[in-house]
Protein backbone atom coordinates (compact mmCIF):
# COMPACT_ATOMS: atom_id res chain seq x y z
CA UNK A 1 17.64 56.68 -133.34
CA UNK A 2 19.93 59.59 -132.67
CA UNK A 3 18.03 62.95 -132.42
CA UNK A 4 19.05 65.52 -135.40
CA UNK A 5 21.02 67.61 -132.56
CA UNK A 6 23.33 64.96 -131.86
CA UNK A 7 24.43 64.32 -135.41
CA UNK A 8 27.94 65.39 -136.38
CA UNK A 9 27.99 68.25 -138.79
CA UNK A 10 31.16 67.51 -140.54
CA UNK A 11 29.63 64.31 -142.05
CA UNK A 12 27.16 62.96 -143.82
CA UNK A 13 25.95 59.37 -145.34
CA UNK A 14 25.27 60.31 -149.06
CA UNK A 15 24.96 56.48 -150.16
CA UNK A 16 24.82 52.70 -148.44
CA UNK A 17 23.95 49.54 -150.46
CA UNK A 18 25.82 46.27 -151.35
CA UNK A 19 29.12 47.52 -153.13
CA UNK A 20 29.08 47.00 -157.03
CA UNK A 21 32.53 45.69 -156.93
CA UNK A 22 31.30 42.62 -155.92
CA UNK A 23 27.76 42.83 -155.41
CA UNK A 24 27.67 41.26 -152.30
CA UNK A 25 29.69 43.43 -149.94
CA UNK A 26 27.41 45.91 -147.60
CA UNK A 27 29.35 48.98 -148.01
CA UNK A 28 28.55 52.73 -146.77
CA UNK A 29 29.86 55.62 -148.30
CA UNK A 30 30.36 58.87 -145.94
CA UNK A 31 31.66 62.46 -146.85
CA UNK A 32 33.73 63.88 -144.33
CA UNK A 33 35.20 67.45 -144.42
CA UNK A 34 31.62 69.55 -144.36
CA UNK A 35 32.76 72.17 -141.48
CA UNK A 36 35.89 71.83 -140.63
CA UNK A 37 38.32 70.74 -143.47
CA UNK A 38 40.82 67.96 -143.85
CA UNK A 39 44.11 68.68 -141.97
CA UNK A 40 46.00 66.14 -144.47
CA UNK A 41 49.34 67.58 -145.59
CA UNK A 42 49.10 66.36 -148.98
CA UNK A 43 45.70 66.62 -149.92
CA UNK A 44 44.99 69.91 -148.39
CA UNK A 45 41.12 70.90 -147.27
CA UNK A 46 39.25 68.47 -149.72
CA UNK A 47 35.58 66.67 -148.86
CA UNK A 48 36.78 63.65 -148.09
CA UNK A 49 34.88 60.44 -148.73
CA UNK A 50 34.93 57.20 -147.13
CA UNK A 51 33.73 53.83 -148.74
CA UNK A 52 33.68 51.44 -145.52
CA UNK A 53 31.87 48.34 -144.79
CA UNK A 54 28.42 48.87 -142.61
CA UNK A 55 28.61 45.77 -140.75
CA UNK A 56 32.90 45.55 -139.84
CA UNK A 57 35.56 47.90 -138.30
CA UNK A 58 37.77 48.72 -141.49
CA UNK A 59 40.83 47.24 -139.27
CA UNK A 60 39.18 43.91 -139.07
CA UNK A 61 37.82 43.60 -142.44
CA UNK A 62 41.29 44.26 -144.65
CA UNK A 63 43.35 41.91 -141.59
CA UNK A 64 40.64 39.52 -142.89
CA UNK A 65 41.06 40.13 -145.82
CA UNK A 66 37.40 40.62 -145.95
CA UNK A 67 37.69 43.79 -148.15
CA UNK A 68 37.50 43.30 -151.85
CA UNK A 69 33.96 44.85 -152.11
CA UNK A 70 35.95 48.04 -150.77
CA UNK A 71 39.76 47.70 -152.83
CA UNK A 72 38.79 45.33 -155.33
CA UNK A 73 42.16 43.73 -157.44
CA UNK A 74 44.26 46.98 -155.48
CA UNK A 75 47.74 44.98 -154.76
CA UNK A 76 48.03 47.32 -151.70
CA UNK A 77 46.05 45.49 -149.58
CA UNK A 78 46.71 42.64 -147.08
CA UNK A 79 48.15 39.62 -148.84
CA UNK A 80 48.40 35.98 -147.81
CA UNK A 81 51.75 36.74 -146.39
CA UNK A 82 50.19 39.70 -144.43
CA UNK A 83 52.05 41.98 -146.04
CA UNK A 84 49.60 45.29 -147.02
CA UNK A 85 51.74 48.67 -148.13
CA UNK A 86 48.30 50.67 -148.90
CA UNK A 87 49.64 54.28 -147.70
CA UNK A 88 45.77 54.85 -145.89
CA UNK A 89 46.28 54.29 -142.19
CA UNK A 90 43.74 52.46 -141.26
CA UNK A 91 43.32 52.82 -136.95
CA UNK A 92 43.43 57.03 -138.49
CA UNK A 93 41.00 58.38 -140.60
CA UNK A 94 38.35 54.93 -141.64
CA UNK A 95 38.70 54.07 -137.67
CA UNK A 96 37.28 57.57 -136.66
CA UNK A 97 34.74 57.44 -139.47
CA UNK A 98 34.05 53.91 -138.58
CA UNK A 99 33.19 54.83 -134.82
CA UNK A 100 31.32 58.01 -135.64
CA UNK A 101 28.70 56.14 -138.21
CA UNK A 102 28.16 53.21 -136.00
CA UNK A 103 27.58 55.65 -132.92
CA UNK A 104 24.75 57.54 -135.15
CA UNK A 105 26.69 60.37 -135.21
CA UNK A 106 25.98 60.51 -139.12
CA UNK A 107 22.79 62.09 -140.54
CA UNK A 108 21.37 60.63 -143.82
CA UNK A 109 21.37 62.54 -146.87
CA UNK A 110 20.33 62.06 -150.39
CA UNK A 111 23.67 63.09 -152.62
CA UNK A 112 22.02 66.29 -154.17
CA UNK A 113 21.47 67.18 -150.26
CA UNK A 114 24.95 66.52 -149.41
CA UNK A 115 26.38 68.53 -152.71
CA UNK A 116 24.37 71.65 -151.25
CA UNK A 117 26.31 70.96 -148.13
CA UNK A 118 29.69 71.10 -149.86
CA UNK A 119 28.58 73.29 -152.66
CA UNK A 120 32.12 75.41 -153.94
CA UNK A 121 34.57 72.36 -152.51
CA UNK A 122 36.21 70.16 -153.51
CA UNK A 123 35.78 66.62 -153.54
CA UNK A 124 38.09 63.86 -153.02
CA UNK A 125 36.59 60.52 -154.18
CA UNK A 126 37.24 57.50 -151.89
CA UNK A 127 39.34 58.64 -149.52
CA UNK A 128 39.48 55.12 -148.75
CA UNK A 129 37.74 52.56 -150.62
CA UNK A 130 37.52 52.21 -154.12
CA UNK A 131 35.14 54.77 -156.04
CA UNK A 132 33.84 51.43 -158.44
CA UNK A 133 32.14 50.38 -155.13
CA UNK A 134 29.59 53.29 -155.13
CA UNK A 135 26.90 53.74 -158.26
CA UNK A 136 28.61 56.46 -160.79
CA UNK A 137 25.18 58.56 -160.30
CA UNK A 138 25.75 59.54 -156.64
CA UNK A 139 29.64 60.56 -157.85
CA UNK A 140 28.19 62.68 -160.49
CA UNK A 141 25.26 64.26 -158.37
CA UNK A 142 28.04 65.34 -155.82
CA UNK A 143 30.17 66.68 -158.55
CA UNK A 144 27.49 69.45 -159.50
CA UNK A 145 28.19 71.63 -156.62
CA UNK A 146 32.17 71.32 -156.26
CA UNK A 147 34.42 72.96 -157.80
CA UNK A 148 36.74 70.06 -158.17
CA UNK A 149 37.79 66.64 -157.28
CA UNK A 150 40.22 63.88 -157.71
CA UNK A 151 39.69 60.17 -157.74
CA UNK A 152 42.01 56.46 -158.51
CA UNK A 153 39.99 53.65 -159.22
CA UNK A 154 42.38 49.74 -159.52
CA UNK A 155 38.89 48.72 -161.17
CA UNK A 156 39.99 50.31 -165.02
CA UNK A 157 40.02 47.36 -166.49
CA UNK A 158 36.57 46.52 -165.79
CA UNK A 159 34.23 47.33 -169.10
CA UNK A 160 31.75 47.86 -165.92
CA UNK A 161 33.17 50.69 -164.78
CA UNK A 162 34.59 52.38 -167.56
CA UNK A 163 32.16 55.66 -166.63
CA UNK A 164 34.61 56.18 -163.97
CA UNK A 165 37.47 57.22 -166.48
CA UNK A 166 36.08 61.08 -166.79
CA UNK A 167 36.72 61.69 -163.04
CA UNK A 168 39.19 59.46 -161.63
CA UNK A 169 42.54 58.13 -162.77
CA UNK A 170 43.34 54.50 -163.36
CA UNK A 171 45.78 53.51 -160.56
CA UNK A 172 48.81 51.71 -162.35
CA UNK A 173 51.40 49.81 -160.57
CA UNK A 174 53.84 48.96 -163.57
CA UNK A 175 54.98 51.01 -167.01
CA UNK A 176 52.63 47.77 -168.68
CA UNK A 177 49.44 49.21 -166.76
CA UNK A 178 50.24 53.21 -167.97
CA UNK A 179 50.27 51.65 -171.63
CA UNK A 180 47.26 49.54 -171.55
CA UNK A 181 44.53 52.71 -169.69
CA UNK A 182 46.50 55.09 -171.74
CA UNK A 183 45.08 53.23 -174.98
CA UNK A 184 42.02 52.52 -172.85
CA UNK A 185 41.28 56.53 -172.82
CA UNK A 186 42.70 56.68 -169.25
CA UNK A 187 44.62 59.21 -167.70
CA UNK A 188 47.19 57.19 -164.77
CA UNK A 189 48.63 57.54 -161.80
CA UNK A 190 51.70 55.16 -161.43
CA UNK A 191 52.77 54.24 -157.84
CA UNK A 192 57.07 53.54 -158.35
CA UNK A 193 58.50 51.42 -155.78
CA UNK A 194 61.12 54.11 -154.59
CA UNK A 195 63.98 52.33 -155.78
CA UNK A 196 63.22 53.55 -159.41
CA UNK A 197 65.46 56.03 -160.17
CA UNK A 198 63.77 57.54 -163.36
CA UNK A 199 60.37 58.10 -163.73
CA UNK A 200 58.77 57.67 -167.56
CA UNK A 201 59.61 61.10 -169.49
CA UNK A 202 56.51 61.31 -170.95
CA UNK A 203 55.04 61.87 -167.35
CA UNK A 204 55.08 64.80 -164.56
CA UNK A 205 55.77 63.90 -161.15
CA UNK A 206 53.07 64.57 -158.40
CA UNK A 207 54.04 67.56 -156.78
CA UNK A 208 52.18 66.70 -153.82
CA UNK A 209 54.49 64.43 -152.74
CA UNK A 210 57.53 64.95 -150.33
CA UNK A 211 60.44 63.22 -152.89
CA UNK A 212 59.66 67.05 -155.13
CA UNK A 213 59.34 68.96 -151.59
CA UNK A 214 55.43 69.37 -151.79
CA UNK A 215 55.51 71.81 -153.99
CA UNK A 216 51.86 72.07 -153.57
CA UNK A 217 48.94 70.26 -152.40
CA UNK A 218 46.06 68.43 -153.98
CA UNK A 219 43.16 71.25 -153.27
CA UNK A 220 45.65 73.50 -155.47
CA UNK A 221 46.68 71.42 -158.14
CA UNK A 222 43.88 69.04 -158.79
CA UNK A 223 45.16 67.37 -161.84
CA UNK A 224 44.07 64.25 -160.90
CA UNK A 225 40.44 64.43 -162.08
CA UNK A 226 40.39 62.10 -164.73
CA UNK A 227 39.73 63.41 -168.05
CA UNK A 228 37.62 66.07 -166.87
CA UNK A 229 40.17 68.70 -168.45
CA UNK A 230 42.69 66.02 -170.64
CA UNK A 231 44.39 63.12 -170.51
CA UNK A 232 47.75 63.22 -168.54
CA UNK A 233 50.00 60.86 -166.67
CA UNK A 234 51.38 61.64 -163.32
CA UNK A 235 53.73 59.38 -161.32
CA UNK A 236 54.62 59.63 -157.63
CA UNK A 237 56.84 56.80 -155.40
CA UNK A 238 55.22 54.48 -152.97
CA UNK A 239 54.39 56.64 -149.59
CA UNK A 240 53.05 55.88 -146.62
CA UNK A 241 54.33 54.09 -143.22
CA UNK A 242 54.37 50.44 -145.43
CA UNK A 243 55.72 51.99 -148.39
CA UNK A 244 59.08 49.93 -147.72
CA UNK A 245 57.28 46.73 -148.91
CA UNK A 246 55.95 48.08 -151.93
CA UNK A 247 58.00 46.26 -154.94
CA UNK A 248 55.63 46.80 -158.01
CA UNK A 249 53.94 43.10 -157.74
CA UNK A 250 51.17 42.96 -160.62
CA UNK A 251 47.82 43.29 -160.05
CA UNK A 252 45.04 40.70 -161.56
CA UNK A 253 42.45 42.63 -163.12
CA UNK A 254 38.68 42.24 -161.89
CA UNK A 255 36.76 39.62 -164.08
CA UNK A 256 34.10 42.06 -165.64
């Protein structure tokens, strides 16, 4: 066991267990971001948290396709054509985390220890992974110390994880998905392939993202929380180095 001086600082294990997505998935879920903060353009300096399997390298277990317990119905990941345009980079950020909690590097913490930790921060739920994967009382128990979060869960049209809806958004891949969690009590965040010229009126853009010139980044705007302050609807286009392949295919919806 790795002695308390050789764990990493900047991390922590707040929860591990078998992933309620599927209930059959051993998944870990690690915050990131304690000491020194996230250098990610977009996001800015949130607590990042990673929902990763304990037993595979994330690499291995979406080329697998191994990965549902993590993603769930999420279109973005690896197909049967091998096609995946998910805009996480997987050999980047889950790799690093991946190597660190396998090496020990990770002390564990119950969540209320690890909200202490990042007490005044914000949080950034599932960095990579799904938040559905992780119980809704370690979310909310890390919640009481920040000052802030955002969170997209694919798993919205679940009745099973309908708790999610008052601090993430449902992720919606068509103007069809934006109607049905809108009526659902959902705020959305629709990913537009790029070659939509228009996106809906009734919607603001992210302005995150580079196609508005980052007007600002996520640790400043924060209106992704779900309906923690109202329900909105923001859009942004497909981003990432596999963004090209994104068309807008359908997702199926999790059997609840």
């Amino acid at each position: 066991m790795a002695l308390a001086t050789e764990y990493n600082p900047n991390g922590v294990i707040v929860w591990e267990g078998l992933s309620l997505i599927d209930r059959k998935t051993p998944v870990v879920c690690i915050l990131v971001g304690l000491v020194d903060a996230s250098d990610n353009t977009k996001t800015g300096g949130l607590v990042q948290s990673y929902i990763i399997r304990s037993d595979m390298h994330p690499f291995e277990a979406a080329k697998s396709r191994q990965d549902f317990g993590l993603c769930g119905n999420c279109l973005h990941r690896y197909d049967e054509n091998g096609v995946r345009t998910c805009y996480v980079n997987l050999l980047h950020g889950p790799r690093t985390v991946w190597e660190q909690f396998k090496a020990g590097r990770y002390e564990r913490v119950t969540p209320e220890e690890a909200a202490e930790r990042m007490a005044g921060g914000m949080l950034r739920h599932g960095s990579y992974g799904d938040p559905a994967a992780v119980p809704v009382p370690v979310w909310k128990a890390l919640q009481r110390r920040a000052i802030g979060w955002t969170g997209y869960t694919h798993q919205w049209r679940s009745r099973r994880f309908q708790a999610l809806r008052d601090f993430c958004m449902a992720s919606c891949d068509t103007p069809e998905d934006v109607e049905q969690a809108r009526a659902m009590g959902w705020s959305t965040f629709h990913v537009m392939p790029s070659t939509v010229e228009d996106p809906p009126a009734d919607a603001f853009h992210c302005i995150a993202s580079e196609e508005v010139g980052k007007v600002m980044q996520c640790v400043d705007c924060m209106a992704c929380s779900g309906t923690t302050y109202e329900q909105r609807d923001v859009v942004i286009y497909a981003h990432g180095t596999s963004s090209r392949r994104y068309t807008g295919r359908r997702a199926l919806p999790v059997l609840a």
